[in-house]
N, C-alpha and C. Protein backbone atom coordinates (compact mmCIF):
# COMPACT_ATOMS: atom_id res chain seq x y z
N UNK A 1 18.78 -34.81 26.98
CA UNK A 1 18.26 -33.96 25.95
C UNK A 1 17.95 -32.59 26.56
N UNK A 2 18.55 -31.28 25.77
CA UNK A 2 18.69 -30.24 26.37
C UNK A 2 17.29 -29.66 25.69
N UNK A 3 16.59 -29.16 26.51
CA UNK A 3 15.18 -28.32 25.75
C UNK A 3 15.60 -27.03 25.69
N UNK A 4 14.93 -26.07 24.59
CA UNK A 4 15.14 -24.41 24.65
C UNK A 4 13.84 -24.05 24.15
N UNK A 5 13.33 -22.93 24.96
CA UNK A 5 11.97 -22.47 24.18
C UNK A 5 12.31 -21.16 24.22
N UNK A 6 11.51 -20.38 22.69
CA UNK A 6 11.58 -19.07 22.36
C UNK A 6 10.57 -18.96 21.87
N UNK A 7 10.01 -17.90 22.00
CA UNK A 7 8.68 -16.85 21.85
C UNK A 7 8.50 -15.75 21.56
N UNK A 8 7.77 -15.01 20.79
CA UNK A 8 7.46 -13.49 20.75
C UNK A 8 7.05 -13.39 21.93
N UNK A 9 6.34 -11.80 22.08
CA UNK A 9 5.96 -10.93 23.39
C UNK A 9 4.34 -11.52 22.48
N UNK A 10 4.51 -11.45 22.08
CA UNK A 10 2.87 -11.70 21.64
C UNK A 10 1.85 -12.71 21.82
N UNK A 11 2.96 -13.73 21.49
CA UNK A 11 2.17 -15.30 22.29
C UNK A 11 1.90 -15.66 23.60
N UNK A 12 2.69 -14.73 24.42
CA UNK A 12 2.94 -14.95 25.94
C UNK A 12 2.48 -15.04 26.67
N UNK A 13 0.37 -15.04 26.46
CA UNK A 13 -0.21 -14.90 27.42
C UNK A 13 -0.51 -14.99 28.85
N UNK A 14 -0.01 -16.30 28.76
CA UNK A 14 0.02 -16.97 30.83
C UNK A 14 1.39 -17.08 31.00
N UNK A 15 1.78 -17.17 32.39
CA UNK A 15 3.14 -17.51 32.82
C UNK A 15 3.35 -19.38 32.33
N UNK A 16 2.44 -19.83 32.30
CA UNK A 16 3.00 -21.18 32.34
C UNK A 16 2.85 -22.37 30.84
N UNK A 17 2.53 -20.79 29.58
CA UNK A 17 2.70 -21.38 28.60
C UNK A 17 3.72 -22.11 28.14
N UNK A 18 5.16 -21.60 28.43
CA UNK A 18 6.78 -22.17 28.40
C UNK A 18 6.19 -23.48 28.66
N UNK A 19 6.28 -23.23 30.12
CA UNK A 19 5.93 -24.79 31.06
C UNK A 19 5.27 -26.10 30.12
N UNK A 20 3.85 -25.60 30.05
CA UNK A 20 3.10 -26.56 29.43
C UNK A 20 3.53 -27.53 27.80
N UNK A 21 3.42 -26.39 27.03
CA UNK A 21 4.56 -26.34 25.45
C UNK A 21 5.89 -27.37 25.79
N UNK A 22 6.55 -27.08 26.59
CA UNK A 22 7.82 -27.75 27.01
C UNK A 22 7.30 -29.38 27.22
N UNK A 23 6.47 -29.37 28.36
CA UNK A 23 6.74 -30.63 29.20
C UNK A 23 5.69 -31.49 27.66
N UNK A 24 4.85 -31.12 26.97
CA UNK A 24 4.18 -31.78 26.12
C UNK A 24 5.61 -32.15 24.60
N UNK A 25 5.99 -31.39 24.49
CA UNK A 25 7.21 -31.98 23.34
C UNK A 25 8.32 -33.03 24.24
N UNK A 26 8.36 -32.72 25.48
CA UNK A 26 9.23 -33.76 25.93
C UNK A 26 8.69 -34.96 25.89
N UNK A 27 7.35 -34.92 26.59
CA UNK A 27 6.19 -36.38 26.12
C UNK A 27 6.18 -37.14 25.34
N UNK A 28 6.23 -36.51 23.96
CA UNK A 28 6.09 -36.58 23.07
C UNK A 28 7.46 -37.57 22.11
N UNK A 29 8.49 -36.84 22.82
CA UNK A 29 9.39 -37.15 22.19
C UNK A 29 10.90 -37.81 23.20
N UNK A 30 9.64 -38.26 24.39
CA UNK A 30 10.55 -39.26 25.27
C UNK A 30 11.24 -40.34 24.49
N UNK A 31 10.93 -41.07 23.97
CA UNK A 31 11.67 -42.29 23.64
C UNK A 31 12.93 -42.17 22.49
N UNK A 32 13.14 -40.82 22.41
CA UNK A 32 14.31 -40.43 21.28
C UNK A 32 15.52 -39.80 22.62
N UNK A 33 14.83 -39.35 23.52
CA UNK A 33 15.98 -38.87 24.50
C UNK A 33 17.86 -39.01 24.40
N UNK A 34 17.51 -40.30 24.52
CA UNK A 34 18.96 -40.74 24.50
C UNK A 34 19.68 -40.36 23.32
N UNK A 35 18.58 -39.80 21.96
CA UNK A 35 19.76 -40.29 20.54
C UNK A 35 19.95 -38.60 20.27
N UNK A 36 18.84 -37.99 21.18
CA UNK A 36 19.32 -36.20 20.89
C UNK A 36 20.01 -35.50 21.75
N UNK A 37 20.70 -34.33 21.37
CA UNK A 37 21.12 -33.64 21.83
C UNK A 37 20.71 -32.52 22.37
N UNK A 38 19.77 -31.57 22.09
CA UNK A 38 19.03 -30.70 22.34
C UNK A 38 17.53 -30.47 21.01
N UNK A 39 16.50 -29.85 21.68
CA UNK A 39 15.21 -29.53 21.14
C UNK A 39 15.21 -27.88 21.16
N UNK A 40 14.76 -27.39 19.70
CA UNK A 40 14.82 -26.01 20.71
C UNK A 40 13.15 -25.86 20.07
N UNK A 41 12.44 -24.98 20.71
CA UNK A 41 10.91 -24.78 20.00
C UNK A 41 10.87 -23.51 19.73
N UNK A 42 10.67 -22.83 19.04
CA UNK A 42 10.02 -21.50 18.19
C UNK A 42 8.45 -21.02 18.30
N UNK A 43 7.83 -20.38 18.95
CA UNK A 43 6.59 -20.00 19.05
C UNK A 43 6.47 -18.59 18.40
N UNK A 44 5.41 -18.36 17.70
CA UNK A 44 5.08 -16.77 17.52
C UNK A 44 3.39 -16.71 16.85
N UNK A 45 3.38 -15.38 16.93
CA UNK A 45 1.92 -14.86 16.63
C UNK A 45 2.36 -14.61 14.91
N UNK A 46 2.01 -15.13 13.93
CA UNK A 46 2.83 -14.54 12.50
C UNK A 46 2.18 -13.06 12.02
N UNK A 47 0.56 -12.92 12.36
CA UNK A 47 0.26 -11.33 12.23
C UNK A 47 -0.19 -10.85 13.65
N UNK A 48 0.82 -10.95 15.03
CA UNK A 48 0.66 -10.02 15.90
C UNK A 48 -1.00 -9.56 16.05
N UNK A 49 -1.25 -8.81 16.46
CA UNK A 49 -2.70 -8.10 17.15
C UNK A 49 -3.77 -8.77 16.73
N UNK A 50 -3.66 -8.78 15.35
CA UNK A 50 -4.43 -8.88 14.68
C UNK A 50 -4.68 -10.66 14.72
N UNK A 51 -6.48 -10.89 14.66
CA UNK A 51 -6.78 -12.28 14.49
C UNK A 51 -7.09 -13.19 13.23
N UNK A 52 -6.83 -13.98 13.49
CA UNK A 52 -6.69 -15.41 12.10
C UNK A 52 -6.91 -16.48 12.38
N UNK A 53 -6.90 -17.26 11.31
CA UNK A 53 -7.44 -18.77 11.09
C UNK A 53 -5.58 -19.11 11.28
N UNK A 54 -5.64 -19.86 12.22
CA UNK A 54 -4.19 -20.44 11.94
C UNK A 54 -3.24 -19.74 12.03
N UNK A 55 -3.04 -19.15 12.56
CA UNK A 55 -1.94 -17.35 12.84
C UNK A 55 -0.94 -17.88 13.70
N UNK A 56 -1.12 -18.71 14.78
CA UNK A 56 0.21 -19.38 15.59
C UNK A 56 0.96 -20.28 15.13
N UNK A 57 2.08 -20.41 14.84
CA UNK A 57 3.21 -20.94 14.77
C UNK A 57 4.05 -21.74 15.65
N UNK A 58 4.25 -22.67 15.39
CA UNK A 58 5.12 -23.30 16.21
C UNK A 58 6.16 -24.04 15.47
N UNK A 59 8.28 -23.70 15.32
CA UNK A 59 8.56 -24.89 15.09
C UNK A 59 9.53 -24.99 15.98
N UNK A 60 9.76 -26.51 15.70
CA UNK A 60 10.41 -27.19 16.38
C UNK A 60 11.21 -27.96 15.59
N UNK A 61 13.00 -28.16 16.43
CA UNK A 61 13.99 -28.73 15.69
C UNK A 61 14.97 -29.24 16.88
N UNK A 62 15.15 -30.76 16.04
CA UNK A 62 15.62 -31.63 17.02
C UNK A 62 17.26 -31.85 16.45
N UNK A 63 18.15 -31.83 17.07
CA UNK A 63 19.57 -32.40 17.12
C UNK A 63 19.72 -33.57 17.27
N UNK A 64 20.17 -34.59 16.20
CA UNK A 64 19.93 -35.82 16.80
C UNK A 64 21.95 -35.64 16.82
N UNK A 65 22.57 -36.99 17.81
CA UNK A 65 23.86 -37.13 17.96
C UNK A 65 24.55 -37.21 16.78
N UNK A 66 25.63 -36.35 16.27
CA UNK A 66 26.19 -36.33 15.02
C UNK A 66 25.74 -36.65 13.80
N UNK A 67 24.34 -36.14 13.78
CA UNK A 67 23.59 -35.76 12.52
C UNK A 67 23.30 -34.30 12.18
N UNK A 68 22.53 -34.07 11.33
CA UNK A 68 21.98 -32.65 10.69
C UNK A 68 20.80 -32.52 11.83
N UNK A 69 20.64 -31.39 11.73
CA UNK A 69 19.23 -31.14 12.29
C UNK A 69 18.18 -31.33 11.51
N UNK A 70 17.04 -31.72 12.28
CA UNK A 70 15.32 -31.92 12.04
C UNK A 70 14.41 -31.53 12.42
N UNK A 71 13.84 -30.11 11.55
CA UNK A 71 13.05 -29.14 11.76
C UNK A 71 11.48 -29.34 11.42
N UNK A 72 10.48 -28.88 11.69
CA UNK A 72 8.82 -28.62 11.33
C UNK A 72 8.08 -27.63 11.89
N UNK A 73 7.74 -27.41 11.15
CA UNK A 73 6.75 -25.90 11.52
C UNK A 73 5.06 -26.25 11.21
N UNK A 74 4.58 -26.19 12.22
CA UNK A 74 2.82 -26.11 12.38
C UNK A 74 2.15 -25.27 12.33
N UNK A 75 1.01 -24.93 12.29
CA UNK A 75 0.53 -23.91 12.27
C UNK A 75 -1.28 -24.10 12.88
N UNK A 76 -1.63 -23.58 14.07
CA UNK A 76 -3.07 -23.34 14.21
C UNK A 76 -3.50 -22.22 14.79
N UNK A 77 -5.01 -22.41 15.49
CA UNK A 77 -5.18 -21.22 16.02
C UNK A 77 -5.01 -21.04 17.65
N UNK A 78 -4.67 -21.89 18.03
CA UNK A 78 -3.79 -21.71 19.83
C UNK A 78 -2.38 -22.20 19.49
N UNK A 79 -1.82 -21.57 20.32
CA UNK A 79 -0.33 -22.07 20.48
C UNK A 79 0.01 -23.25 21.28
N UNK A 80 -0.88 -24.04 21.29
CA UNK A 80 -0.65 -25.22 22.43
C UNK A 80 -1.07 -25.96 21.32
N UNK A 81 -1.80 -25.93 20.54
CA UNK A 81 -2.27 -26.67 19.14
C UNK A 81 -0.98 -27.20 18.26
N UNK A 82 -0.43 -25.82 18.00
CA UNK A 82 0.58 -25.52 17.05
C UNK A 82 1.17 -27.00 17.61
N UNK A 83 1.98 -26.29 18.95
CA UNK A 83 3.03 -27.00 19.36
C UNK A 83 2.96 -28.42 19.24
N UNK A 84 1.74 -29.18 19.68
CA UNK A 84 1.20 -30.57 19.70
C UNK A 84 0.97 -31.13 18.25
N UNK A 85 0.88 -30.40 17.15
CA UNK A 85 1.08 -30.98 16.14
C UNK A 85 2.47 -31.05 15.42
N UNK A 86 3.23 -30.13 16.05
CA UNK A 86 4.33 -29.96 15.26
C UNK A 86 5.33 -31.47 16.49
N UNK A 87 4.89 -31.44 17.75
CA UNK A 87 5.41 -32.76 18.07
C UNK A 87 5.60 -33.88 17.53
N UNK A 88 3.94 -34.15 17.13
CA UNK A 88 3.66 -35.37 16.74
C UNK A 88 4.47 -35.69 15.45
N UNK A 89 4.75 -34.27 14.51
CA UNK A 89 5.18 -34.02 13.10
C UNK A 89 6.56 -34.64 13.18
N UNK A 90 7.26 -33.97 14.50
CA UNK A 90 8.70 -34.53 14.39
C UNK A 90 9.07 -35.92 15.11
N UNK A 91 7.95 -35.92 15.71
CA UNK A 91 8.40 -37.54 16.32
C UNK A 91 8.17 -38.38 14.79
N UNK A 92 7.38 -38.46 14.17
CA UNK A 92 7.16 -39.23 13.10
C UNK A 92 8.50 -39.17 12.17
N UNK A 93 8.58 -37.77 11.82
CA UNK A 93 10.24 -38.04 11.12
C UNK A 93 11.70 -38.36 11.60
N UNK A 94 11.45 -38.27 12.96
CA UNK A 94 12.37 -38.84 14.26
C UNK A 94 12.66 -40.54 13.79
N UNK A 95 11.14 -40.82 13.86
CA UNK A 95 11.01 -42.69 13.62
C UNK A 95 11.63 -42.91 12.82
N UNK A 96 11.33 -41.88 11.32
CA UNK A 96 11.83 -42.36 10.20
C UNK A 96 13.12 -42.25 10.12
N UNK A 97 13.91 -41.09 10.22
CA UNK A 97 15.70 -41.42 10.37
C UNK A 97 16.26 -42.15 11.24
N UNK A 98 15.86 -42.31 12.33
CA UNK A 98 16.47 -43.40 13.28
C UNK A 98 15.97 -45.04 12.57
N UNK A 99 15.01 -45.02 11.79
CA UNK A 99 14.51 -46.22 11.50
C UNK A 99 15.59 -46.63 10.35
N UNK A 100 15.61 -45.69 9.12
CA UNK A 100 16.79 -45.68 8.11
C UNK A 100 17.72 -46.00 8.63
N UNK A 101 18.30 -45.50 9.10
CA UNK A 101 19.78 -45.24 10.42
C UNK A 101 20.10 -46.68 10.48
N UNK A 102 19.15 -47.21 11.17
CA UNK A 102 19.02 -48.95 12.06
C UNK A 102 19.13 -49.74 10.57
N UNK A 103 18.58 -49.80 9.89
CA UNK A 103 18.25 -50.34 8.56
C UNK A 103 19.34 -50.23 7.66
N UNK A 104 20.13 -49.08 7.10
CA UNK A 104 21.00 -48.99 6.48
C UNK A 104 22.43 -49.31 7.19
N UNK A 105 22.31 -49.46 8.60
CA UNK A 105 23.85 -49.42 9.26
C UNK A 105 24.48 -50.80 8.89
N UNK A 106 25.58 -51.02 8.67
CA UNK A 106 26.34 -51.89 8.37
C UNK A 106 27.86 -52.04 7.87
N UNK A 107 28.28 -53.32 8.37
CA UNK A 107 29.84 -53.11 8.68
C UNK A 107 30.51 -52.79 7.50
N UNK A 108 31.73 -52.20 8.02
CA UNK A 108 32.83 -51.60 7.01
C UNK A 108 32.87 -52.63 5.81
N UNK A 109 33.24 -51.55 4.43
CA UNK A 109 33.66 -53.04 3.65
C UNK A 109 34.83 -53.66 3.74
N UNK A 110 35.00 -55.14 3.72
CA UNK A 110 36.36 -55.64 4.28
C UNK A 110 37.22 -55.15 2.82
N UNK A 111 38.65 -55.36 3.42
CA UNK A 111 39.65 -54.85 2.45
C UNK A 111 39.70 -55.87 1.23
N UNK A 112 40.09 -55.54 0.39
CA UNK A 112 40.06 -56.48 -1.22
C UNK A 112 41.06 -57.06 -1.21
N UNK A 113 41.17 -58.53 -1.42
CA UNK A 113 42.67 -59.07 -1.71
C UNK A 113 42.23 -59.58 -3.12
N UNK A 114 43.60 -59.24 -3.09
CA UNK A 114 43.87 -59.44 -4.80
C UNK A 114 45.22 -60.67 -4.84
């Protein structure tokens, strides 16, 4: 599973925000490894300078193997918040399509004789 993180200049405070943000969605979303293809995460400040209730953003969207993508967007007031809820957000809908997936799969229909 390929990770990608992107950010404004605004969220950027420490060098090892990437770092941290990263290794916590991988945590998070170890046990899907094998069925994705890449994660990418989205961070930003939504009003820049200026302070708020909930102003950081975080989403995140997972590639699962020859499916659509599966996106969520969080929102608090640290960006390490954001990110950790929007994990938990997509591991849960992770469960649920891989769970469908497992549940609905089943063999071809055999051919009709007539």
């Amino acid at each position: 599973m390929q990770v990608q993180f992107n950010s404004d200049s605004s969220v950027m405070g420490t060098a090892n925000v990437a770092e941290r943000i990263e290794a916590n969605v991988r945590d998070k979303l170890s046990r899907f490894s094998e069925r994705l293809t890449r994660v990418e995460i989205h961070v930003r400040d939504e009003n820049g300078p200026k302070h708020g209730a909930d102003d950081k953003a975080c989403m995140i969207e997972a590639r699962p193997r020859g499916g659509r993508a599966i996106g969520v967007t969080e929102h608090a007031s640290k960006v390490d918040d954001a990110a950790s809820k929007a994990a938990r957000t997509l591991a849960q809908r992770l469960e649920r399509h891989f769970g469908k997936e497992s549940r609905h799969g089943h063999d071809p229909r055999p051919d009709k004789v007539m």
